[in-house]
N, C-alpha and C. Protein backbone atom coordinates (compact mmCIF):
# COMPACT_ATOMS: atom_id res chain seq x y z
N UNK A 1 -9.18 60.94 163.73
CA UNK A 1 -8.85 59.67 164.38
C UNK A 1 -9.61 59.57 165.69
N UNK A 2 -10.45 58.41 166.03
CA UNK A 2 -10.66 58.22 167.11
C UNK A 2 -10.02 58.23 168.23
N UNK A 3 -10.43 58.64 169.25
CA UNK A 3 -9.71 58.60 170.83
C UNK A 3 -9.79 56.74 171.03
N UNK A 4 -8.59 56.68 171.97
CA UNK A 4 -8.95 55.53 172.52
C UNK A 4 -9.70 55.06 173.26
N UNK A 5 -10.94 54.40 173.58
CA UNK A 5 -12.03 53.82 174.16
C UNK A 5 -11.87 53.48 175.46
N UNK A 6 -10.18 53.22 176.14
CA UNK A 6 -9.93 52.75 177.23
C UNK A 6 -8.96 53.80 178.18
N UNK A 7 -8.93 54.77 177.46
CA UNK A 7 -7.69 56.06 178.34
C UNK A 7 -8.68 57.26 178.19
N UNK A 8 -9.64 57.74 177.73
CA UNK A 8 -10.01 58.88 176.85
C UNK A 8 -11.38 59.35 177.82
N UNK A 9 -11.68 60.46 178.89
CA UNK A 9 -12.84 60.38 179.81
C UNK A 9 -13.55 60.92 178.72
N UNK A 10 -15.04 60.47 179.68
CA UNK A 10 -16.13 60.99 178.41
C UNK A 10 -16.97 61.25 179.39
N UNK A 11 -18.00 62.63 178.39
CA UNK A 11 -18.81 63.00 179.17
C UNK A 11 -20.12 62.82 178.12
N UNK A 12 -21.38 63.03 179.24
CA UNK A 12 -22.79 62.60 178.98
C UNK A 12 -23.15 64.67 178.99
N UNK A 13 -23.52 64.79 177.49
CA UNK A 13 -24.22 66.32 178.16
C UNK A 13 -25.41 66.71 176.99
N UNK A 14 -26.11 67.51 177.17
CA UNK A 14 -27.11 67.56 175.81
C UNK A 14 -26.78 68.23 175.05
N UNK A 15 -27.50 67.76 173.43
CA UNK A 15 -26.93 67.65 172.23
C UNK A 15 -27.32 69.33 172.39
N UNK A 16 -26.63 70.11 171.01
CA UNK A 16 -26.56 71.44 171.05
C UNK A 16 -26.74 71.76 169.38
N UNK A 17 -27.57 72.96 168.83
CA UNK A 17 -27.72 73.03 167.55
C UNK A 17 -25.89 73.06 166.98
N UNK A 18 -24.96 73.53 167.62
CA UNK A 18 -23.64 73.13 166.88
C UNK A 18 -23.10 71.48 166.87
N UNK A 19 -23.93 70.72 167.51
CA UNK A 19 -23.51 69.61 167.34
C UNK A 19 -24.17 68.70 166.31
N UNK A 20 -25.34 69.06 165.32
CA UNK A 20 -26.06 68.97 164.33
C UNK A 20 -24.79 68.44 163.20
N UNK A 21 -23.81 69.13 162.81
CA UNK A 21 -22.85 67.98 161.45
C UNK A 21 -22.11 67.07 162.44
N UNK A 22 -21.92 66.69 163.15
CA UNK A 22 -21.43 65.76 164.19
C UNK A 22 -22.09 64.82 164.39
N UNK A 23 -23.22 65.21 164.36
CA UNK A 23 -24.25 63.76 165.29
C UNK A 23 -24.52 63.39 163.47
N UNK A 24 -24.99 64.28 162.30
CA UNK A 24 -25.65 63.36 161.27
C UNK A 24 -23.99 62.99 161.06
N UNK A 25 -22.93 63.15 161.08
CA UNK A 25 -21.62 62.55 160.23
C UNK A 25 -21.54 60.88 161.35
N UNK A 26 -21.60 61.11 162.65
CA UNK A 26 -21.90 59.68 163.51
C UNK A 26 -22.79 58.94 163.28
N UNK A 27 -24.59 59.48 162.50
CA UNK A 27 -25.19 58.59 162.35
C UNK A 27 -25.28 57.71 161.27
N UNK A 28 -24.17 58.81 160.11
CA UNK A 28 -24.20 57.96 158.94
C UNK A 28 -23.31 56.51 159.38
N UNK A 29 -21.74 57.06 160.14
CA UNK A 29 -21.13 56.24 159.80
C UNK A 29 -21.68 54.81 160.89
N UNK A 30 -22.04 54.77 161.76
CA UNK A 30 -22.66 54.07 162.81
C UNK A 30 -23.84 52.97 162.11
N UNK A 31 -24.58 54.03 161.24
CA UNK A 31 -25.45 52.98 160.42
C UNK A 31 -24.96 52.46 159.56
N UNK A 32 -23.82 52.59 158.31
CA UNK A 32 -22.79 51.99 157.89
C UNK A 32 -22.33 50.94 157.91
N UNK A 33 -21.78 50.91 159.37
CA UNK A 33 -20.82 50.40 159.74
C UNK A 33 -21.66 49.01 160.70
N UNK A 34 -22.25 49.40 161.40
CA UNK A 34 -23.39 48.17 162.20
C UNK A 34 -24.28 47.84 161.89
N UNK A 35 -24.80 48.03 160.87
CA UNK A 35 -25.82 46.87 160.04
C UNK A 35 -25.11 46.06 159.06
N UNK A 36 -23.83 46.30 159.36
CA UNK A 36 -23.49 44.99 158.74
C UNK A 36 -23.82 43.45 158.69
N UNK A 37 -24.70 42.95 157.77
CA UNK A 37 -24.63 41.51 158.37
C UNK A 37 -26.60 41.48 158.93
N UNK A 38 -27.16 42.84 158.95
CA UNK A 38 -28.66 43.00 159.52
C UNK A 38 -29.33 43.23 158.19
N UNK A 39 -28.71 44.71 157.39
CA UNK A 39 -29.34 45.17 156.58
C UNK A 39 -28.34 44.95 155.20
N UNK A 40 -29.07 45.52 154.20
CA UNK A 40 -27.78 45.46 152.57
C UNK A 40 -27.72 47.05 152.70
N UNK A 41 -26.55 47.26 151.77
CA UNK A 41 -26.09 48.48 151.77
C UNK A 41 -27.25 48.98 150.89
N UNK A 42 -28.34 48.71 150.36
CA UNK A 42 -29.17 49.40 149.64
C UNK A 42 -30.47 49.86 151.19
N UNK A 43 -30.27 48.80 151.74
CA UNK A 43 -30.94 49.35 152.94
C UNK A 43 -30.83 50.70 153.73
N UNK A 44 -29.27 50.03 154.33
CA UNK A 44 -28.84 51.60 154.75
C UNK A 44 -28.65 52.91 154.35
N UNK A 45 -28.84 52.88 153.10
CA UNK A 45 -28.49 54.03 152.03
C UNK A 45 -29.97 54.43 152.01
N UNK A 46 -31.15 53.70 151.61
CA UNK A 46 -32.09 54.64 152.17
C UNK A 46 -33.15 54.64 153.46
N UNK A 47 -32.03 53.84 154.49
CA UNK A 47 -32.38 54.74 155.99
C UNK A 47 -32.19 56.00 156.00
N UNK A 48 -30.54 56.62 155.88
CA UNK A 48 -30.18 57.48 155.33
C UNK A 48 -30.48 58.20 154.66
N UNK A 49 -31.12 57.98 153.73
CA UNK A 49 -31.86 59.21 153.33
C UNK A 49 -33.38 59.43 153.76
N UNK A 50 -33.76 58.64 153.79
CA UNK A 50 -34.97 59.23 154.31
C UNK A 50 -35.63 59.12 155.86
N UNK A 51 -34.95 58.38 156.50
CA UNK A 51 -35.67 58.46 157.99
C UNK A 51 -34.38 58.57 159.00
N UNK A 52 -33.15 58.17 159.13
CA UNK A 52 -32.62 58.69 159.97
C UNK A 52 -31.95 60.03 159.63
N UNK A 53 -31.28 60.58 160.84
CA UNK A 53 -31.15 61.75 160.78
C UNK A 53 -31.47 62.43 162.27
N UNK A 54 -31.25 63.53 162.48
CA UNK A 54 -31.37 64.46 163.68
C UNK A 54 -32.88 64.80 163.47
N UNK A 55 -33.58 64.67 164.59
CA UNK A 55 -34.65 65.38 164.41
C UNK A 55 -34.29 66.54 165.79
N UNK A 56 -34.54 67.43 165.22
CA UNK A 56 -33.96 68.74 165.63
C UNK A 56 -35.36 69.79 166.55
N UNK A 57 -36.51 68.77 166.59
CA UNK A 57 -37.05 69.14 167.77
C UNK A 57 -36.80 68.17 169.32
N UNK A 58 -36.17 67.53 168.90
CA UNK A 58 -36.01 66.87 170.60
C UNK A 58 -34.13 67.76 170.64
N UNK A 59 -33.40 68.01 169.89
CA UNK A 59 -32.72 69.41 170.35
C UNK A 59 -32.89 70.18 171.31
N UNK A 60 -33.68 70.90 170.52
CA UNK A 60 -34.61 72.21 171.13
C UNK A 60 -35.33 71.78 172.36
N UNK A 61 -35.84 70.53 172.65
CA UNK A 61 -36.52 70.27 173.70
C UNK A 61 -35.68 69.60 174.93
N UNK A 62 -34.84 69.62 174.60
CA UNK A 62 -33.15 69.14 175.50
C UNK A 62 -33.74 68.29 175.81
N UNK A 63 -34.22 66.84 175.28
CA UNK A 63 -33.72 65.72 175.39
C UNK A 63 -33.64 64.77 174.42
N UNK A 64 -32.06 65.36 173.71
CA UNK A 64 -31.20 64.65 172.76
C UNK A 64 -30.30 64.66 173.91
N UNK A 65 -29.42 63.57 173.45
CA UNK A 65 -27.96 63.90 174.19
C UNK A 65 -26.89 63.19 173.41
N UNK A 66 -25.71 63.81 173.56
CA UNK A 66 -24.17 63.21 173.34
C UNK A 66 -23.30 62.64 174.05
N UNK A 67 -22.69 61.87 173.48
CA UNK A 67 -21.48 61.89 174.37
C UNK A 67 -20.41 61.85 173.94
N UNK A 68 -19.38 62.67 174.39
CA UNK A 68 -18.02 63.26 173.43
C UNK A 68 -16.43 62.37 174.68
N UNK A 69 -15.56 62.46 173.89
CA UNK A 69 -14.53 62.27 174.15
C UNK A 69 -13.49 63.37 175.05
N UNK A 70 -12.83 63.45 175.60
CA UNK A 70 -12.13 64.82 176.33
C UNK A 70 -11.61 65.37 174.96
N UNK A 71 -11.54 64.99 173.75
CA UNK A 71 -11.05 65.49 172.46
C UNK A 71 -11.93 65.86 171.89
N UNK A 72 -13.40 66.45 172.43
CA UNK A 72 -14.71 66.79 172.32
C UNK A 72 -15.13 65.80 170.54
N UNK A 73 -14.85 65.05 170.64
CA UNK A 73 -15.21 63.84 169.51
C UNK A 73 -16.65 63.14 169.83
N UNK A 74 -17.83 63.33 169.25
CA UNK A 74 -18.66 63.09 169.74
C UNK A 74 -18.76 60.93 169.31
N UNK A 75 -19.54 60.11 170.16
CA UNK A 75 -19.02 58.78 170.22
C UNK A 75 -20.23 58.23 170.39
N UNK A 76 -21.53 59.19 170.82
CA UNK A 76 -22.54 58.71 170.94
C UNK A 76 -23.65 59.24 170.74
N UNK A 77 -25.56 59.20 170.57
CA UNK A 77 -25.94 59.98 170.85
C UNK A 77 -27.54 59.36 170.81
N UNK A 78 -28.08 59.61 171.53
CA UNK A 78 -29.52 59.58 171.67
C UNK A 78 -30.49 60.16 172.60
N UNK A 79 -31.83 59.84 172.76
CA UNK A 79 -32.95 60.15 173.56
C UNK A 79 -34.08 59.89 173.58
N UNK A 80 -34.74 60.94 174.16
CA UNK A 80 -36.08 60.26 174.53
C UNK A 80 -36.60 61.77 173.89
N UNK A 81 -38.48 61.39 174.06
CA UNK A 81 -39.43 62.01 173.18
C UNK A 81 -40.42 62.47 173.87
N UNK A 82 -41.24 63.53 174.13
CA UNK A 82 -42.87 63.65 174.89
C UNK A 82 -43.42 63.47 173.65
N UNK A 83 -42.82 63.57 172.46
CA UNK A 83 -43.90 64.00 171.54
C UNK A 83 -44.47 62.39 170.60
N UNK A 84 -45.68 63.26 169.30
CA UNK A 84 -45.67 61.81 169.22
C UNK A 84 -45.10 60.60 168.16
N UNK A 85 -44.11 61.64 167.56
CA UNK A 85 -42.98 61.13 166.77
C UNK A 85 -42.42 60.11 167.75
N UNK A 86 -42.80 58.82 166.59
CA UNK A 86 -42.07 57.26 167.18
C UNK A 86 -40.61 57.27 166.82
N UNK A 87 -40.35 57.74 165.15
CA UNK A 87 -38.93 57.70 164.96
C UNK A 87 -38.49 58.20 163.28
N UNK A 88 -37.28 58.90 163.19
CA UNK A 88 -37.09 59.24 161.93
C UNK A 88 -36.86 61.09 162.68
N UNK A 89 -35.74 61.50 161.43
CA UNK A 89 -35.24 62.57 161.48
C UNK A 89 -36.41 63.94 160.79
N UNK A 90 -35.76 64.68 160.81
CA UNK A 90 -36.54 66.16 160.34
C UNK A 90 -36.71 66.09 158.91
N UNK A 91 -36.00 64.93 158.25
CA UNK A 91 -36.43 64.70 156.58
C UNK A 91 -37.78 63.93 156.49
N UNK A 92 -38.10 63.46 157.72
CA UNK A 92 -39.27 62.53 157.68
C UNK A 92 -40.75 63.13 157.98
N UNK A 93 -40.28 64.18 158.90
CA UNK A 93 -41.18 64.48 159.64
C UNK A 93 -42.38 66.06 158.90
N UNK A 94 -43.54 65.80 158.77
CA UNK A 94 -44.27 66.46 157.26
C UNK A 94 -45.25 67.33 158.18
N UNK A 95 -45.63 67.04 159.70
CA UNK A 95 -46.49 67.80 160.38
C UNK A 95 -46.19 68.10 161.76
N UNK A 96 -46.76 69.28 162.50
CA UNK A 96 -46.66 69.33 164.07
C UNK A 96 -46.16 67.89 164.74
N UNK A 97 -45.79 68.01 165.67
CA UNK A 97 -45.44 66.84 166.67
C UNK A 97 -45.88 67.20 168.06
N UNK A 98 -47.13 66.81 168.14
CA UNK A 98 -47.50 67.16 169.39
C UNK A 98 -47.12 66.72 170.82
N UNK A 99 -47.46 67.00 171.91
CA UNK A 99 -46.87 66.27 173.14
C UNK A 99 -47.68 65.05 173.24
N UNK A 100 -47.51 64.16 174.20
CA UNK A 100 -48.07 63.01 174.54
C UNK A 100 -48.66 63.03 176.26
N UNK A 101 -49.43 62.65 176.11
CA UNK A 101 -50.31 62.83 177.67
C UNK A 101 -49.33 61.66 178.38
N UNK A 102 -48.75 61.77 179.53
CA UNK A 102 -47.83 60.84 180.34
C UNK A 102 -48.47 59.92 181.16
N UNK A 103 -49.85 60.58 181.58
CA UNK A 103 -50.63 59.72 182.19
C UNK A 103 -51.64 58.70 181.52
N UNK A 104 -51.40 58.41 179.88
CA UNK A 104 -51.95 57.54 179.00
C UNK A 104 -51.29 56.64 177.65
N UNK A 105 -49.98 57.77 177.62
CA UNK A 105 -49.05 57.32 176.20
C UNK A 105 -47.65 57.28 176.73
N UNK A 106 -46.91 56.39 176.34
CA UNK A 106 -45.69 56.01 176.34
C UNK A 106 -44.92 56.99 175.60
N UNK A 107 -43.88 57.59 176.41
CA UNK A 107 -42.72 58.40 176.21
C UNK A 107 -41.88 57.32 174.89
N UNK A 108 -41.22 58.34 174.57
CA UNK A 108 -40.65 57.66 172.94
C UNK A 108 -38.86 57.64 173.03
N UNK A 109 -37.84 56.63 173.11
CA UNK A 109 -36.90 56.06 172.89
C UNK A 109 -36.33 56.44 171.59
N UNK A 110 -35.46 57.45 171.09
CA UNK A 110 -35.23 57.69 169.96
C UNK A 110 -33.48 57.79 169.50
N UNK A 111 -33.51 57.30 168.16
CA UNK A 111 -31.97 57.54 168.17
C UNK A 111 -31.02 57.30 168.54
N UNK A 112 -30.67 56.16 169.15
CA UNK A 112 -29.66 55.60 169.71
C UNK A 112 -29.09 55.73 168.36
N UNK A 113 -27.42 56.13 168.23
CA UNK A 113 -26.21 55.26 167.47
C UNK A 113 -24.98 55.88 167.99
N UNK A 114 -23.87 54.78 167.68
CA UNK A 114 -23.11 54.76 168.55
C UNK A 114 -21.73 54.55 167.70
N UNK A 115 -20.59 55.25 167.85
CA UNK A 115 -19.55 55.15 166.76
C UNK A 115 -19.19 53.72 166.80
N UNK A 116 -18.50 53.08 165.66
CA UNK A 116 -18.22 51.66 166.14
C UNK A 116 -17.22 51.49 166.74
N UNK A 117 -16.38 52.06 166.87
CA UNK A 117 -14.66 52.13 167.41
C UNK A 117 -15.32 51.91 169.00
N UNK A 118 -16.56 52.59 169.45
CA UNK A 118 -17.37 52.72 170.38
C UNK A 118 -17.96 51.66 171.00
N UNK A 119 -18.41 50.53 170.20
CA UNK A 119 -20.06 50.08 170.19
C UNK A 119 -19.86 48.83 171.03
N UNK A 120 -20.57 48.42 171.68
CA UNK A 120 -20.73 47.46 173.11
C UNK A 120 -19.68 47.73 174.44
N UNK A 121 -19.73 48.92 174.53
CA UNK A 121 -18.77 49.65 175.67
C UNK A 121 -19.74 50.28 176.47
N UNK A 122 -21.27 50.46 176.98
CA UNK A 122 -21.91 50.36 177.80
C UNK A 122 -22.61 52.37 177.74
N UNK A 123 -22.26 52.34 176.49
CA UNK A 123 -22.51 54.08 175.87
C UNK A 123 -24.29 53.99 175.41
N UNK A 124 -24.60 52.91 174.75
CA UNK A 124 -26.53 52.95 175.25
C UNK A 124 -26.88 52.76 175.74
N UNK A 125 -26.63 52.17 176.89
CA UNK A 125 -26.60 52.02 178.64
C UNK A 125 -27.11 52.93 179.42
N UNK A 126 -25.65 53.85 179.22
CA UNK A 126 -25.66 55.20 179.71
C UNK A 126 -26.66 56.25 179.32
N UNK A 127 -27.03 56.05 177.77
CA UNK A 127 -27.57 57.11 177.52
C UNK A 127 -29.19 56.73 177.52
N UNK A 128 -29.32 55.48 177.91
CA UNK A 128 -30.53 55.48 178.32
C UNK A 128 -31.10 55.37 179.56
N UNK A 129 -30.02 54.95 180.72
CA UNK A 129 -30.13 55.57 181.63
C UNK A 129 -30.97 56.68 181.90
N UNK A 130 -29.71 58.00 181.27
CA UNK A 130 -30.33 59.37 181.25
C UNK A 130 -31.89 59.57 180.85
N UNK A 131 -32.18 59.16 179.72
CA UNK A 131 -33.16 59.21 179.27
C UNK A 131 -34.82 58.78 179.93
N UNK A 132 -34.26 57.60 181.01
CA UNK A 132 -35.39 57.00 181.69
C UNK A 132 -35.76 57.75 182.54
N UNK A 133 -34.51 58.30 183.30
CA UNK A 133 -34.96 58.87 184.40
C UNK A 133 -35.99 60.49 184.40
N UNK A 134 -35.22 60.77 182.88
CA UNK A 134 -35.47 62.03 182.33
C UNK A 134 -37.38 62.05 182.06
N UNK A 135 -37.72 60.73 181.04
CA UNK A 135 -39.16 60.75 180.78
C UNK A 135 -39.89 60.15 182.53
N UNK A 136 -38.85 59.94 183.16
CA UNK A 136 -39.95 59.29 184.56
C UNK A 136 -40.03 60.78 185.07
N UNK A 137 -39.33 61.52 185.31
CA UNK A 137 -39.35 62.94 186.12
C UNK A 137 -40.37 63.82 185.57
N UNK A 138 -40.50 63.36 184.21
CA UNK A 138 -41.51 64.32 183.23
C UNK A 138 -43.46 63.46 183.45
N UNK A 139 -42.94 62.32 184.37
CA UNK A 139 -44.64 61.75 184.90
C UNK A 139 -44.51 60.28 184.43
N UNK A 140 -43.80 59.69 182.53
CA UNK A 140 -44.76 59.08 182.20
C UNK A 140 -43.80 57.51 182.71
N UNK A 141 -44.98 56.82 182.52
CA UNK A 141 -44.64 55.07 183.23
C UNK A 141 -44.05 54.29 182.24
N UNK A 142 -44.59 54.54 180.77
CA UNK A 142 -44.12 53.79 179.96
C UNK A 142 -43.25 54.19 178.70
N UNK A 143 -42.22 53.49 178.29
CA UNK A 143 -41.55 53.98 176.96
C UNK A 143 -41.78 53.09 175.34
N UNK A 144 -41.95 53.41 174.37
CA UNK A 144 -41.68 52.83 173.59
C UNK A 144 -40.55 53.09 172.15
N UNK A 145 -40.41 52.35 171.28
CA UNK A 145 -39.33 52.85 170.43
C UNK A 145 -39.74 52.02 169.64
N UNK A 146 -39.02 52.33 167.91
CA UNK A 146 -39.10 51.86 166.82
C UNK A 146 -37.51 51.12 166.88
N UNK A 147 -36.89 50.01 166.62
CA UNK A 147 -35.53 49.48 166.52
C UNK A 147 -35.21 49.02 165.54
N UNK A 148 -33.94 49.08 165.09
CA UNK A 148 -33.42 48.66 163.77
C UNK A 148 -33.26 47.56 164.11
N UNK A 149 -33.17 46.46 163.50
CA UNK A 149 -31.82 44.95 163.60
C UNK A 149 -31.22 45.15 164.13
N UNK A 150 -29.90 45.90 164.02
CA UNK A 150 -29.11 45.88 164.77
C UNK A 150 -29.35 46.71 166.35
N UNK A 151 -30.23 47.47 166.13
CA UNK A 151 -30.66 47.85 167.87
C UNK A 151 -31.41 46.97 168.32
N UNK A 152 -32.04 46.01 168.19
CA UNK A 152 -32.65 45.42 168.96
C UNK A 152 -32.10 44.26 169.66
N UNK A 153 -30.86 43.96 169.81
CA UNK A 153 -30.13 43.23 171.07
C UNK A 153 -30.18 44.12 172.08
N UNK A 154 -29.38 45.72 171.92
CA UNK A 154 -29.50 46.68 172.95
C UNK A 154 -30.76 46.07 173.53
N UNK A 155 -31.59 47.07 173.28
CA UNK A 155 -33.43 47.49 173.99
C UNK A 155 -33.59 46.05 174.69
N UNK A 156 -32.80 44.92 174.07
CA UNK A 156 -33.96 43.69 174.81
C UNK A 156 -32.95 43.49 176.35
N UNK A 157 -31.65 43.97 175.89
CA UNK A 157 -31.26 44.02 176.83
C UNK A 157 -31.04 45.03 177.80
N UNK A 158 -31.92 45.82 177.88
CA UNK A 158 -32.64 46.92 178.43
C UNK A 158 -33.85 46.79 179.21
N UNK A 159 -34.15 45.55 178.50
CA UNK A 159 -35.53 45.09 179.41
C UNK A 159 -36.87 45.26 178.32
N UNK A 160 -37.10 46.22 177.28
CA UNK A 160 -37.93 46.18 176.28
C UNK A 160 -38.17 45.06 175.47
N UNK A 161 -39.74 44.99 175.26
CA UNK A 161 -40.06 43.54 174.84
C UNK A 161 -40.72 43.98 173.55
N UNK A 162 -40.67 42.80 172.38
CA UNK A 162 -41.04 42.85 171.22
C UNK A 162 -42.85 42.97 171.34
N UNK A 163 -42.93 44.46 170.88
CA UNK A 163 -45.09 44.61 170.50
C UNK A 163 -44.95 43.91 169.57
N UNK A 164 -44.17 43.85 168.15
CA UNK A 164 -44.54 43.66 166.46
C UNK A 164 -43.22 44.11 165.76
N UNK A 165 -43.31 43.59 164.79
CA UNK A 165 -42.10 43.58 163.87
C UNK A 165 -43.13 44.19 162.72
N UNK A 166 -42.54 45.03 161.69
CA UNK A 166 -43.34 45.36 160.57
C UNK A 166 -42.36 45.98 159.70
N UNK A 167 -42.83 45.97 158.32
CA UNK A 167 -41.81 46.63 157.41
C UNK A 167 -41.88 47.81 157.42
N UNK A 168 -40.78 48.86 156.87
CA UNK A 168 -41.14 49.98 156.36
C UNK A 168 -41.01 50.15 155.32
N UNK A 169 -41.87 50.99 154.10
CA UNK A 169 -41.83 50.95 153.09
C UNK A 169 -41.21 52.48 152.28
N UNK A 170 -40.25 52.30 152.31
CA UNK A 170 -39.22 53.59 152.08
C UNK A 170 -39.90 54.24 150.61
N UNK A 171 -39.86 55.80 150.30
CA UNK A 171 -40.43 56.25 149.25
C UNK A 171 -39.62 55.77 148.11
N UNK A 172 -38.45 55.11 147.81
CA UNK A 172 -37.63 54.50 146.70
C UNK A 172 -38.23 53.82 146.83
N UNK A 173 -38.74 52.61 147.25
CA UNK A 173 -39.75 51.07 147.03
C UNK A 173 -38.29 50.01 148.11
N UNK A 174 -37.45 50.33 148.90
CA UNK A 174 -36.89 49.73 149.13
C UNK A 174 -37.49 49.08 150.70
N UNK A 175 -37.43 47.58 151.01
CA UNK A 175 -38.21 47.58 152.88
C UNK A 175 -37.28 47.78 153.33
N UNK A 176 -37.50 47.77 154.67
CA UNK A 176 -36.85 47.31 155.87
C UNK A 176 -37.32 46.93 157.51
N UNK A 177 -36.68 45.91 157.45
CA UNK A 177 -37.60 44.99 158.76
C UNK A 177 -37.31 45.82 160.20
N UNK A 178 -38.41 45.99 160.72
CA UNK A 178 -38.04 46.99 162.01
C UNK A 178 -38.49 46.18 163.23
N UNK A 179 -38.77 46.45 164.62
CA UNK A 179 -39.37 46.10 165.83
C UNK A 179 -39.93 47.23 166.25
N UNK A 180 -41.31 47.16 166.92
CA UNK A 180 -41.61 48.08 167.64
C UNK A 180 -41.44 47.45 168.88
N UNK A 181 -41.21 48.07 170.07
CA UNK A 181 -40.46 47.53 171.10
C UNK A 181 -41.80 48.50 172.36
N UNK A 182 -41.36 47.93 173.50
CA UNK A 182 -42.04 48.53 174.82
C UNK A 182 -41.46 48.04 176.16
N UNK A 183 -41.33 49.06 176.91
CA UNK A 183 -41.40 48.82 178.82
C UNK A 183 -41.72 49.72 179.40
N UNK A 184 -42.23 49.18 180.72
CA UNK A 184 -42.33 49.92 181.77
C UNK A 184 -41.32 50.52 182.01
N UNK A 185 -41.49 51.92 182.78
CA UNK A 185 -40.33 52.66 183.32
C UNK A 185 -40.18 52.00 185.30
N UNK A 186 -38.92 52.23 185.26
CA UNK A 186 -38.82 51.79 186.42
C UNK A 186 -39.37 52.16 187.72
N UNK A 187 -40.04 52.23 188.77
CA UNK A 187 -40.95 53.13 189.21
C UNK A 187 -39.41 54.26 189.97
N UNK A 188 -38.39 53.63 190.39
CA UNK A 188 -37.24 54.30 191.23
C UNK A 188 -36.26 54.03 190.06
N UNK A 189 -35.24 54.96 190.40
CA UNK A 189 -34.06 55.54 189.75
C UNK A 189 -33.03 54.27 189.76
N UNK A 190 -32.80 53.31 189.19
CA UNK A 190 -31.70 52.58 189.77
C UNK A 190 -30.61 52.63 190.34
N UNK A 191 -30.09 52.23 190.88
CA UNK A 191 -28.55 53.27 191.68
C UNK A 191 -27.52 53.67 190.79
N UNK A 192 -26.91 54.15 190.70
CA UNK A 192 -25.61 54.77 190.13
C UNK A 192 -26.33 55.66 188.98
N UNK A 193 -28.01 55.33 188.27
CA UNK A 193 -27.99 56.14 187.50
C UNK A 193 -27.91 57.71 187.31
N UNK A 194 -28.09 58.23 186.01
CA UNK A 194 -27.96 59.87 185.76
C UNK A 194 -29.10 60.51 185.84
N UNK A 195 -29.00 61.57 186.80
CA UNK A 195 -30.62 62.26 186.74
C UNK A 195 -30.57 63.09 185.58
């Protein structure tokens, strides 16, 4: 059972290889549950299988992050990227992922989802917050991301602007309509944010 959204403190901390069946059991149900009305359930079924998911080198590179409930219930989770994986989990991913030069390529926006019991309560906000400040400290100026339908109200209201919309062409033969998205990083920290 979910915690309640309005009594329940929560904390921002990075994701951890034990938090791996947690974050894929949140991303199933998150994609599920909020593309309702964006995508068909034949859609989401093979997001799910084949491109979302944990990619389990931004883990290891501590910048994934969670965010759990004081009932350690995890409610949220995303991040940012040096590398040059745009988007899609460790089922997707077939070669090295190299770093990205900061002083030429845009840092990468990855993985936002958010439980729905959760969702427009200011939890991708937060966690991109973290994330900005995180790829600005690491040098680079600019971010970009791949967005679902349903993420792309977030990001625009984040300040990220539409590069291109394009399909993806899933190995079942099924599409799905995406955004590639972009912004500048802020040159200063905004106030209240998380270093």
């Amino acid at each position: 059972m979910t915690a309640s959204p309005m009594s329940d403190p929560l904390t921002l901390r990075d994701a951890c290889t034990h938090d791996l069946p947690a974050i894929e059991a949140l991303i199933a149900r998150s994609a599920r549950e909020l593309s309702v009305g964006f995508y068909t359930e034949a859609q989401v079924t093979s997001l799910l299988r084949h491109v979302f998911g944990v990619d389990t080198q931004l883990v290891r590179d501590r910048s994934y992050f969670v965010i759990e409930t004081g009932l350690d219930e995890l409610v949220a989770a995303g991040g940012w990227s040096r590398r040059r994986t745009l988007y899609g989990g460790d089922r997707m991913k077939q070669a090295d992922d190299p770093l990205l030069d900061p002083g030429r390529e845009a840092a990468r926006i990855r993985a936002f989802f958010v439980h729905p019991d959760w969702a427009r309560r200011g939890l991708g906000r937060r966690l991109y917050d973290r994330c900005e400040a995180a790829a600005r400290a690491a040098g680079f100026r600019r971010l970009a991301l791949v967005a679902t339908l349903p993420g792309e109200p977030l990001y625009r209201a984040l300040g990220f602007e539409l590069d291109q919309r394009f399909t993806l062409s899933l190995p079942d033969g099924i599409e799905v309509p995406v955004a590639r998205m972009s912004r500048p990083i802020d040159p200063a920290a905004p106030a209240g944010a998380e270093a």
